[in-house]
Structure formats: C-alpha cells, structure tokens
C-alpha atoms as a PDB file:
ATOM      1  CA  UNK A   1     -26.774  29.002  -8.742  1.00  0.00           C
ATOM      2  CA  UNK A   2     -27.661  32.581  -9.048  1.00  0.00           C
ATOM      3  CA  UNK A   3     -26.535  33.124  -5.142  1.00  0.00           C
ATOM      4  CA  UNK A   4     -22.999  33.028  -6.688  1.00  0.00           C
ATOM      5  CA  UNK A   5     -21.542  36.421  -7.577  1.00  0.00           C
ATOM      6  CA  UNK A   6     -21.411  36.750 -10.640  1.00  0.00           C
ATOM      7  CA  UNK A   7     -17.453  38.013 -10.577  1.00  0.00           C
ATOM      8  CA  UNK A   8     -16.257  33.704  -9.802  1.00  0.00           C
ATOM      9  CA  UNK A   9     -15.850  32.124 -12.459  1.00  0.00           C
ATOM     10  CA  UNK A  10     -18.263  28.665 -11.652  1.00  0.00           C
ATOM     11  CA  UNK A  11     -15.842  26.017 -13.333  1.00  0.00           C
ATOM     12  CA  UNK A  12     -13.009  27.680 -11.433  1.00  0.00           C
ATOM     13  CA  UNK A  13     -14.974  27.042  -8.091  1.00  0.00           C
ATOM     14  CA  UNK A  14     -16.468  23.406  -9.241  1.00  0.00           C
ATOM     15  CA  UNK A  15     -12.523  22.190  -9.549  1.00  0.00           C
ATOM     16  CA  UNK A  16     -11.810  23.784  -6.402  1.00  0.00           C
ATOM     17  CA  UNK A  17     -14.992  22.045  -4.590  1.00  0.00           C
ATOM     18  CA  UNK A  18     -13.648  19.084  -6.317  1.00  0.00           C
ATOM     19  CA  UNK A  19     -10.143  18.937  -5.109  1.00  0.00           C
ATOM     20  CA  UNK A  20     -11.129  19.884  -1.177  1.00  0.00           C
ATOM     21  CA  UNK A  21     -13.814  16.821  -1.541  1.00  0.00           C
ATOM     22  CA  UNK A  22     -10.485  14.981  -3.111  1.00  0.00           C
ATOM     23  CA  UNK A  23      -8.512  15.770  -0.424  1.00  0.00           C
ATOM     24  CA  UNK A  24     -10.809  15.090   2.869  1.00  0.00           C
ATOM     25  CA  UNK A  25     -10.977  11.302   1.101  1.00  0.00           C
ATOM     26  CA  UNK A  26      -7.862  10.969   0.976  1.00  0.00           C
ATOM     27  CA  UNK A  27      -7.103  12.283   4.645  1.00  0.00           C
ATOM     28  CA  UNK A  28     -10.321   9.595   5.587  1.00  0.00           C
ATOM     29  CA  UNK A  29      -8.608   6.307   3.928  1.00  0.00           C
ATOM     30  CA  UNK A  30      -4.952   7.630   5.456  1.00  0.00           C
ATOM     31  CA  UNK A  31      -6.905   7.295   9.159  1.00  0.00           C
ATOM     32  CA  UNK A  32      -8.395   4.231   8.757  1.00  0.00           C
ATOM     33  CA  UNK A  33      -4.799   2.988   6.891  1.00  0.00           C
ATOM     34  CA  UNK A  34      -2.754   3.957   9.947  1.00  0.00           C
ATOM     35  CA  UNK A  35      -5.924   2.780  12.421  1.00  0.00           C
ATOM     36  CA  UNK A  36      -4.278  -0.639  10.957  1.00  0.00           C
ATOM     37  CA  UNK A  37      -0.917   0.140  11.004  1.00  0.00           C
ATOM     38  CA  UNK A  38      -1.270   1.208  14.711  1.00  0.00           C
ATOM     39  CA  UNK A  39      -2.106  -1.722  15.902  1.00  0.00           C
ATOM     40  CA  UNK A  40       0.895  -3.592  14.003  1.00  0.00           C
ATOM     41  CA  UNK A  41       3.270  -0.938  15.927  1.00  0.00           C
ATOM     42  CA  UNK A  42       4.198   0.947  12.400  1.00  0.00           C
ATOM     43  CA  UNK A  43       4.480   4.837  11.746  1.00  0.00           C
ATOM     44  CA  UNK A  44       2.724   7.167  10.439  1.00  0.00           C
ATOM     45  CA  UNK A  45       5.878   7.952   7.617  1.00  0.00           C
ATOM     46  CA  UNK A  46       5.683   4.210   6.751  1.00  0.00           C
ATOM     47  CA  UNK A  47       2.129   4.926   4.936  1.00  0.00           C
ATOM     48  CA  UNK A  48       3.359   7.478   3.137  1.00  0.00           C
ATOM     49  CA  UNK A  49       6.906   5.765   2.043  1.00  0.00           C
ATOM     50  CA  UNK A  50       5.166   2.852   0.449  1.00  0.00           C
ATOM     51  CA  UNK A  51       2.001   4.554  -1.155  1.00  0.00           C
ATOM     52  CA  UNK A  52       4.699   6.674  -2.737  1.00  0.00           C
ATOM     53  CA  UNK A  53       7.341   3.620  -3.790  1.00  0.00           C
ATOM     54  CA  UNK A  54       4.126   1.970  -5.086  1.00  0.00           C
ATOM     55  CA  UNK A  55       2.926   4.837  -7.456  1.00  0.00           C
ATOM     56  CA  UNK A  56       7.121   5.332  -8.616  1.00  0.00           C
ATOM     57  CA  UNK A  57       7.009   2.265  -9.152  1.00  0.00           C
ATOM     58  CA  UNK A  58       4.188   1.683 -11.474  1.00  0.00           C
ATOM     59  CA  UNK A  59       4.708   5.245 -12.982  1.00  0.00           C
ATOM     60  CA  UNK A  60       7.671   3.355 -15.042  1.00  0.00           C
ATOM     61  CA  UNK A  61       4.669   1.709 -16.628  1.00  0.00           C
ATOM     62  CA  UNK A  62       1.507   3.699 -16.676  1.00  0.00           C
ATOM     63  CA  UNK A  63       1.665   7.147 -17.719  1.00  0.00           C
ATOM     64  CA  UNK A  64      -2.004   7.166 -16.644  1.00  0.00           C
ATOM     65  CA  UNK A  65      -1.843  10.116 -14.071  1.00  0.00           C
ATOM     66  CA  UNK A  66      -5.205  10.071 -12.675  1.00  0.00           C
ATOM     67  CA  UNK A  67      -4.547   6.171 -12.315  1.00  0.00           C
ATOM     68  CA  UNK A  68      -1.162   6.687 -10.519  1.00  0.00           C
ATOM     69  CA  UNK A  69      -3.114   9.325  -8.005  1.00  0.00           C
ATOM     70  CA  UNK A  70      -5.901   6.813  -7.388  1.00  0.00           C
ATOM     71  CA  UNK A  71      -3.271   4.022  -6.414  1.00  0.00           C
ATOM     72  CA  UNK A  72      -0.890   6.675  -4.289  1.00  0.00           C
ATOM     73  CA  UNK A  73      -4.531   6.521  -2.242  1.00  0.00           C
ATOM     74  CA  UNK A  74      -5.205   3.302  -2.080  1.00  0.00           C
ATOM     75  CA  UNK A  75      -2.055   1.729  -1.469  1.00  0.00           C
ATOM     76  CA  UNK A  76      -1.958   3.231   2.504  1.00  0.00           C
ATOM     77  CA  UNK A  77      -5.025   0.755   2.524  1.00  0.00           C
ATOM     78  CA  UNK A  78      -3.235  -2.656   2.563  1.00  0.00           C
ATOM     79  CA  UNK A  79      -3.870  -3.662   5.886  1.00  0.00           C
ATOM     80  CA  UNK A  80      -6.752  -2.413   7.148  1.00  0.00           C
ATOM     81  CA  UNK A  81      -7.451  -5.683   7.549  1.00  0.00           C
ATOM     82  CA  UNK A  82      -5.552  -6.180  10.629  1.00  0.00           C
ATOM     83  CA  UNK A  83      -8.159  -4.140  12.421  1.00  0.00           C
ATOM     84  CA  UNK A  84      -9.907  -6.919  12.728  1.00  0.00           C
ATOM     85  CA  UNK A  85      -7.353  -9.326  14.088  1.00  0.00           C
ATOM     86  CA  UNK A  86      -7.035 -10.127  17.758  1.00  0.00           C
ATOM     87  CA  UNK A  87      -4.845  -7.891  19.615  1.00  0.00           C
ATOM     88  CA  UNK A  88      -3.381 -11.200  21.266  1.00  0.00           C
ATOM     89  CA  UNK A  89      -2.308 -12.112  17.975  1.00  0.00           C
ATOM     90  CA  UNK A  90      -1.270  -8.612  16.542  1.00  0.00           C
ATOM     91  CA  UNK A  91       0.369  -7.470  19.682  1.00  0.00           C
ATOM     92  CA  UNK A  92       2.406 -10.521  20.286  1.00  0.00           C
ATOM     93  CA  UNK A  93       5.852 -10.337  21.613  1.00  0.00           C
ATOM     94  CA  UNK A  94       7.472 -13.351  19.786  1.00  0.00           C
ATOM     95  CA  UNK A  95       6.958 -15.362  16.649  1.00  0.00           C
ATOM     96  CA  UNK A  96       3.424 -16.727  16.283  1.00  0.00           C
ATOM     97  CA  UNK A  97       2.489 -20.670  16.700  1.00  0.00           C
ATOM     98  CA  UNK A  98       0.449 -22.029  14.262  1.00  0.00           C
ATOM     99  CA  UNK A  99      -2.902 -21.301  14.494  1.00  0.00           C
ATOM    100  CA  UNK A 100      -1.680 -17.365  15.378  1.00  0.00           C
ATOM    101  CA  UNK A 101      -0.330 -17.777  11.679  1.00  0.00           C
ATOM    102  CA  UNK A 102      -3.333 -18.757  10.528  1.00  0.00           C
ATOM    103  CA  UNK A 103      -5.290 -16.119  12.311  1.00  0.00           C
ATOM    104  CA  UNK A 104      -3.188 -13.155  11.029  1.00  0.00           C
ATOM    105  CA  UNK A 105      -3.080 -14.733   7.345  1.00  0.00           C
ATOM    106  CA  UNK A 106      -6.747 -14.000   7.346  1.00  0.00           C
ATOM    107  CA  UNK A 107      -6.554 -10.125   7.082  1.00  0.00           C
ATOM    108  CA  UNK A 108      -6.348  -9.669   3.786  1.00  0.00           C
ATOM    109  CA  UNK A 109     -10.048 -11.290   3.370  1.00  0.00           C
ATOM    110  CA  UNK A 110     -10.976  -9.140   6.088  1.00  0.00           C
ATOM    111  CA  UNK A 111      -9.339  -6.428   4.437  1.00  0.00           C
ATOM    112  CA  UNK A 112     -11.641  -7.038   1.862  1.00  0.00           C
ATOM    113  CA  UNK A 113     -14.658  -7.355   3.608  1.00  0.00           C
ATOM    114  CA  UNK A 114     -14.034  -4.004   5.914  1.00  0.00           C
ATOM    115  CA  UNK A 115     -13.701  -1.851   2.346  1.00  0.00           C
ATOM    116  CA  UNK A 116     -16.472  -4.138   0.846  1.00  0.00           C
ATOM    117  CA  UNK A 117     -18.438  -4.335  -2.629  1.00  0.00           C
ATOM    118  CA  UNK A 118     -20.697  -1.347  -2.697  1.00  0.00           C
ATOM    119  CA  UNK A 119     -17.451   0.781  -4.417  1.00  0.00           C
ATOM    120  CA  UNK A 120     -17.769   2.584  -7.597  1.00  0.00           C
ATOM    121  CA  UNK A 121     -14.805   5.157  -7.473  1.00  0.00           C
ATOM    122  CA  UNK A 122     -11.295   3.527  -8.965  1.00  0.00           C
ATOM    123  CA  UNK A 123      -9.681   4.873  -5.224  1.00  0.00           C
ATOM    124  CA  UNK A 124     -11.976   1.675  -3.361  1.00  0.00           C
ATOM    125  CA  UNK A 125     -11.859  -0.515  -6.438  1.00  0.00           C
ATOM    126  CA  UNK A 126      -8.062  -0.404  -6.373  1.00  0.00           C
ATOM    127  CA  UNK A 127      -7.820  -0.210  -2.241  1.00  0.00           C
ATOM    128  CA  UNK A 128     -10.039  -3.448  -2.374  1.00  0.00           C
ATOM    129  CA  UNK A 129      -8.053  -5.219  -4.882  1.00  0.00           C
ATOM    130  CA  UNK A 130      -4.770  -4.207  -2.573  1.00  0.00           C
ATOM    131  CA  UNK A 131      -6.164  -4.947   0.876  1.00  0.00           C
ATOM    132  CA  UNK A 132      -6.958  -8.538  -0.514  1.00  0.00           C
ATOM    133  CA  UNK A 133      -4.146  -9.504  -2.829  1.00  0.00           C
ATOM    134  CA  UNK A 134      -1.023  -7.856  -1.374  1.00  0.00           C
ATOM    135  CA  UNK A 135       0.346 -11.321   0.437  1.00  0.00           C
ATOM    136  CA  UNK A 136      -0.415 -13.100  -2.764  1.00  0.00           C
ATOM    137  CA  UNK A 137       2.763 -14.348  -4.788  1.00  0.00           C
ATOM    138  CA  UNK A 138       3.700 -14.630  -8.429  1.00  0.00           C
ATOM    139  CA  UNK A 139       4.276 -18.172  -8.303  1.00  0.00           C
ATOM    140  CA  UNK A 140       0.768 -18.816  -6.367  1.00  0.00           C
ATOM    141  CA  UNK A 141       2.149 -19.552  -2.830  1.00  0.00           C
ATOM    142  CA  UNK A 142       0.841 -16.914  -1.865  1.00  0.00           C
ATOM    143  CA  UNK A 143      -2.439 -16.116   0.253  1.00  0.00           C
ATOM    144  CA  UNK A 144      -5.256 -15.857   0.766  1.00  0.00           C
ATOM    145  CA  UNK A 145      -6.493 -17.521  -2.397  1.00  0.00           C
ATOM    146  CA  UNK A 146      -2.872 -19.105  -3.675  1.00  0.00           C
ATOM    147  CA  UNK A 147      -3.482 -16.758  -7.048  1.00  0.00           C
ATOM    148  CA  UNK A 148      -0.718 -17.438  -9.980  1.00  0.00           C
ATOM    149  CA  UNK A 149       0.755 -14.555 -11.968  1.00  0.00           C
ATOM    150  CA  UNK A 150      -1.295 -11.888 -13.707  1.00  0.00           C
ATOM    151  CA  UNK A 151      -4.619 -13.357 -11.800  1.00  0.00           C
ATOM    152  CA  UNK A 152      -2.930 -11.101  -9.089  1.00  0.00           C
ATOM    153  CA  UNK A 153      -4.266  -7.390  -9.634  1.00  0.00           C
ATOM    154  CA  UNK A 154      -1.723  -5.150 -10.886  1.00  0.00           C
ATOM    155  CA  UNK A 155      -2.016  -3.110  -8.383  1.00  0.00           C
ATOM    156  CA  UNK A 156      -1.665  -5.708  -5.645  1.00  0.00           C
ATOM    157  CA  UNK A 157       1.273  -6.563  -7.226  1.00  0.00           C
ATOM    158  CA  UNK A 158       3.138  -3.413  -7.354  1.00  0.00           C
ATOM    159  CA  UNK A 159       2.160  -2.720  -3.916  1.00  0.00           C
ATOM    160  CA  UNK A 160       3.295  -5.762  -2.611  1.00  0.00           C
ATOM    161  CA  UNK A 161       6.977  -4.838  -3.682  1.00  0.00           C
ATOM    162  CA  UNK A 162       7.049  -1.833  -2.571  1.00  0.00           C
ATOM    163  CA  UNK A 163       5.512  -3.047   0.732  1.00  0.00           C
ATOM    164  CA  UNK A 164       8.344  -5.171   0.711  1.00  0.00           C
ATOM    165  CA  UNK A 165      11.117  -3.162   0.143  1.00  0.00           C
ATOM    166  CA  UNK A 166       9.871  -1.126   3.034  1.00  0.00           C
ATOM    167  CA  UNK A 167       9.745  -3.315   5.331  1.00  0.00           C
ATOM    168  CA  UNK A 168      13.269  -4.211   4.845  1.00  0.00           C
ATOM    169  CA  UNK A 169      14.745  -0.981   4.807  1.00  0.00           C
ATOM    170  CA  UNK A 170      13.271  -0.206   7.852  1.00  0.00           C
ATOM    171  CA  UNK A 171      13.997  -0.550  11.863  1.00  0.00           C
ATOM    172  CA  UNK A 172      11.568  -2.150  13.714  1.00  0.00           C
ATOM    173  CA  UNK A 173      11.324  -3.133  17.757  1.00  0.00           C
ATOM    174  CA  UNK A 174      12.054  -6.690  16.113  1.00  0.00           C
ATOM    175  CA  UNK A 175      14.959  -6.022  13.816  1.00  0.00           C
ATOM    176  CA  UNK A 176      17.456  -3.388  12.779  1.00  0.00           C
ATOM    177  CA  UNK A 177      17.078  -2.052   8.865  1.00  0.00           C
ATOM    178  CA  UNK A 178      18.854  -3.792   5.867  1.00  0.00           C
ATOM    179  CA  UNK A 179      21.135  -1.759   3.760  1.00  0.00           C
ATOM    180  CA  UNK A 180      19.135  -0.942   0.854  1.00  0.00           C
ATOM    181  CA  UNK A 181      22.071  -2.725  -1.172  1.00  0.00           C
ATOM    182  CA  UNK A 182      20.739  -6.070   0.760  1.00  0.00           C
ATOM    183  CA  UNK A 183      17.603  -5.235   0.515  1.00  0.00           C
ATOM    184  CA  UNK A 184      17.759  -4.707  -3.309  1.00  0.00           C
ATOM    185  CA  UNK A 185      19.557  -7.750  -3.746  1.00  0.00           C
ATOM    186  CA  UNK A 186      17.180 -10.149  -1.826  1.00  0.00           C
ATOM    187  CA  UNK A 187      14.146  -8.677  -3.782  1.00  0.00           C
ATOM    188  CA  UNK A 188      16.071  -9.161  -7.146  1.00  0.00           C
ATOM    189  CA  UNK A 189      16.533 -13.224  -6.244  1.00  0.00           C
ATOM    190  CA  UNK A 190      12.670 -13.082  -5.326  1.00  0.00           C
ATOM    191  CA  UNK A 191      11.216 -11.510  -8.893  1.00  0.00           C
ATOM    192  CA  UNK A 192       9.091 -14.937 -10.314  1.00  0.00           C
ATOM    193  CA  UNK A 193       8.855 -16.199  -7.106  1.00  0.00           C
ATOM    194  CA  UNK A 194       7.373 -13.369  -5.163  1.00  0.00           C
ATOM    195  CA  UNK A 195       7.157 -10.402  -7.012  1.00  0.00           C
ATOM    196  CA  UNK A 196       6.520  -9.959 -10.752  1.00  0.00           C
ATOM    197  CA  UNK A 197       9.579 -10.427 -12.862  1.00  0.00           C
ATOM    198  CA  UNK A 198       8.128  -7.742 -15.401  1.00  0.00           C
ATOM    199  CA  UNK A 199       8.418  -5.304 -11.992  1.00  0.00           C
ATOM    200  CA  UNK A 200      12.437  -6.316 -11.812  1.00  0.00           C
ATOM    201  CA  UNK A 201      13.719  -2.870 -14.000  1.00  0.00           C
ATOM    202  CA  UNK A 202      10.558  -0.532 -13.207  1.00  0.00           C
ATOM    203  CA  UNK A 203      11.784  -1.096  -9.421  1.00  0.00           C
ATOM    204  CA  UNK A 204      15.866  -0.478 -10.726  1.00  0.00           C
ATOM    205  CA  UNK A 205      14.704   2.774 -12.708  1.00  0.00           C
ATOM    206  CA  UNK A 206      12.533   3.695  -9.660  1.00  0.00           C
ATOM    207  CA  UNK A 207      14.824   3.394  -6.747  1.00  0.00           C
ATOM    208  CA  UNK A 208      16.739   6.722  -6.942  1.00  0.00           C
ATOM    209  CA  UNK A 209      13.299   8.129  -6.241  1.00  0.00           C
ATOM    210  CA  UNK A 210      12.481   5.710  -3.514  1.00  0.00           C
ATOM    211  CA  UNK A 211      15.535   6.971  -2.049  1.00  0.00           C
ATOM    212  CA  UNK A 212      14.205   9.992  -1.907  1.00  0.00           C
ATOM    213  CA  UNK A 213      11.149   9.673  -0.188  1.00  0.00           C
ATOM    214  CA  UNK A 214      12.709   7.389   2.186  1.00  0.00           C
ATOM    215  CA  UNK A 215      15.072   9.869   2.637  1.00  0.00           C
ATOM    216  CA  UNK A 216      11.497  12.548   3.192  1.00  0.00           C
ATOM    217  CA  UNK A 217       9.865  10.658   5.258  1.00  0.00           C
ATOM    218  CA  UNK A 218      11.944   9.006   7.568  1.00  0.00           C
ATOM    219  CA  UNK A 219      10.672   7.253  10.869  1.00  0.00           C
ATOM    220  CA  UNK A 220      11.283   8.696  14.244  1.00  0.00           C
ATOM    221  CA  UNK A 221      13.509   5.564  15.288  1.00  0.00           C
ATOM    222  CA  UNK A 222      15.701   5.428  11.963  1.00  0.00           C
END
C-alpha cells in the first residue's frame, strides 16, 4: 500500500474500513427486515425496539460483546420471511381461516430459505437461526418443526420474547397496547410453555432498559 501517506497510521484506517463495511451491512439486513415488516403493516421503530430488547435481554447472560452486536443485527431479521407470503393472506382485514393459517405459519421456513445456507459470518448464522425458529415454543408446540426446549437456538429463543413483549406493548390498527404491567404478567404465566423459563429473571433485570428504548423509539401512532 505504498499509495498511502505515510502520516495514517494503516491499522487506524483498516478498523475504520472495517466499521463503515460493518455499518452498510447492517443498514442492508435493516431494509430487507422492514421490506418484511412493511408488508405486515409494522414500523420502522418496531425493528429497532425488539433487536434492542433482544440483545438486553441476553446481555444478562452473555457478556460476549461481539456476540450481543451480531444478534442486535440479526434479530430485525425475524420475518423476512413474510416477503414471501401472499399479500391476500398478509394484508387481510380479519382473522385468517384455516388454510390462511397455514399459509402464514410457513414463513419462518421461508425465512430460512430467503437468508439461505451459503453464510459464514455469525450476523447470517444467527439471522438464519432467528428467521426459522422464532414461532417455535419451549414446550414444542411451536412451529415450524414443533422443536422442544434447548433444540430451539438460543438466539431464537431470546428473540422470540422480546418479539413478544413488543407486540403487546404496542398499538396496532387491530388492537390498542397492553400496559406493560399486563403485558409482563401474561409473559411471566407463559415462561415453560412459550418462552424459556431460564429467560424469566434476565427479562425482570432487563425491563427497566426495555423501558427505555421503548420509551426512544416510540411508534408514530403510540
């Protein structure tokens, strides 16, 4: 590199290649995670609530930073599935019959197939484990694949809390917010059922934090 002048310091400008390269992935998997979140009527602030819940979350349990960072990209990438679900199934007005169900229960596989196997950074590893395995349950009634306990990805699992907690705390077209004291309460009576029980005080140590992002990134209509 002797083009460089010799007054920048080369590591110094390798970190800084790094973290723009870091950056314009990260802005490329938030597109494509609100191209399916746009078609399921949600907000842009909604991505960026639960990725950050999700890494809070886990960050009770992994001091792992780099880990944390991959999953606070990943997690935006839960449903990017539902690109590929019929718009007169995603854009329904009304609760789906039964074979809409089953339509719309099949984006997490294609979720999975969208992000694909030919991933070797931890970012797509973990976004593929998410996409597929956040609608899984703890006690396997889950789907797509009916998985039982710690066969569910960690990561799937956190997300799928803090997915959850989300959801409920926020207004939709369909349905006013819960109090997050009802919220709270409903997820507590759902940890080894839904959620992971060993989740139940990471999410009580994490919620004044959760509060605060909520609180950050509030939707438009709240």
């Amino acid at each position: 590199m002797d083009f460089i002048p010799k007054h920048i310091d080369i590591n110094v400008l390798k970190a800084r290649v790094k973290t723009h390269i870091n950056l314009s992935k990260s802005e490329v998997l938030y597109a494509l995670a609100r191209a399916g979140e746009y078609k399921d009527n949600e907000t842009g602030a909604r991505v960026h609530r639960m990725s950050r819940y999700a890494k809070i979350i886990a960050g009770k349990l992994i001091q792992n930073k780099e880990w944390l960072e991959s999953l606070l990209v990943a997690a935006p990438m839960h449903d990017i599935g539902k690109i590929g679900i019929p718009d007169a199934v995603m854009l329904k007005e009304g609760p789906l019959d039964a074979n809409e169900w089953k339509i719309m229960k099949t984006h997490p596989q294609v979720g999975d197939e969208i992000i694909g196997n030919n991933n070797y950074s931890e970012v797509m590893l973990l976004a593929k484990e998410i996409a597929s395995g956040h609608h899984e349950k703890w006690d396997g009634s889950g789907y797509p694949l009916g998985l039982i306990g710690e066969d569910i990805p960690f990561s799937a699992r956190v997300v799928a809390l803090a997915d959850v907690f989300d959801a409920l705390t926020s207004r939709r077209p369909y349905k006013e917010a819960w109090s997050v004291d009802k919220a709270v309460s409903c997820i507590d009576e759902s940890f080894g059922q839904h959620f992971d029980p060993s989740l139940a005080e990471p999410f009580h140590q994490a919620l004044p934090e959760m509060l605060d992002v909520k609180e950050a990134f509030k939707d438009a209509v709240d």
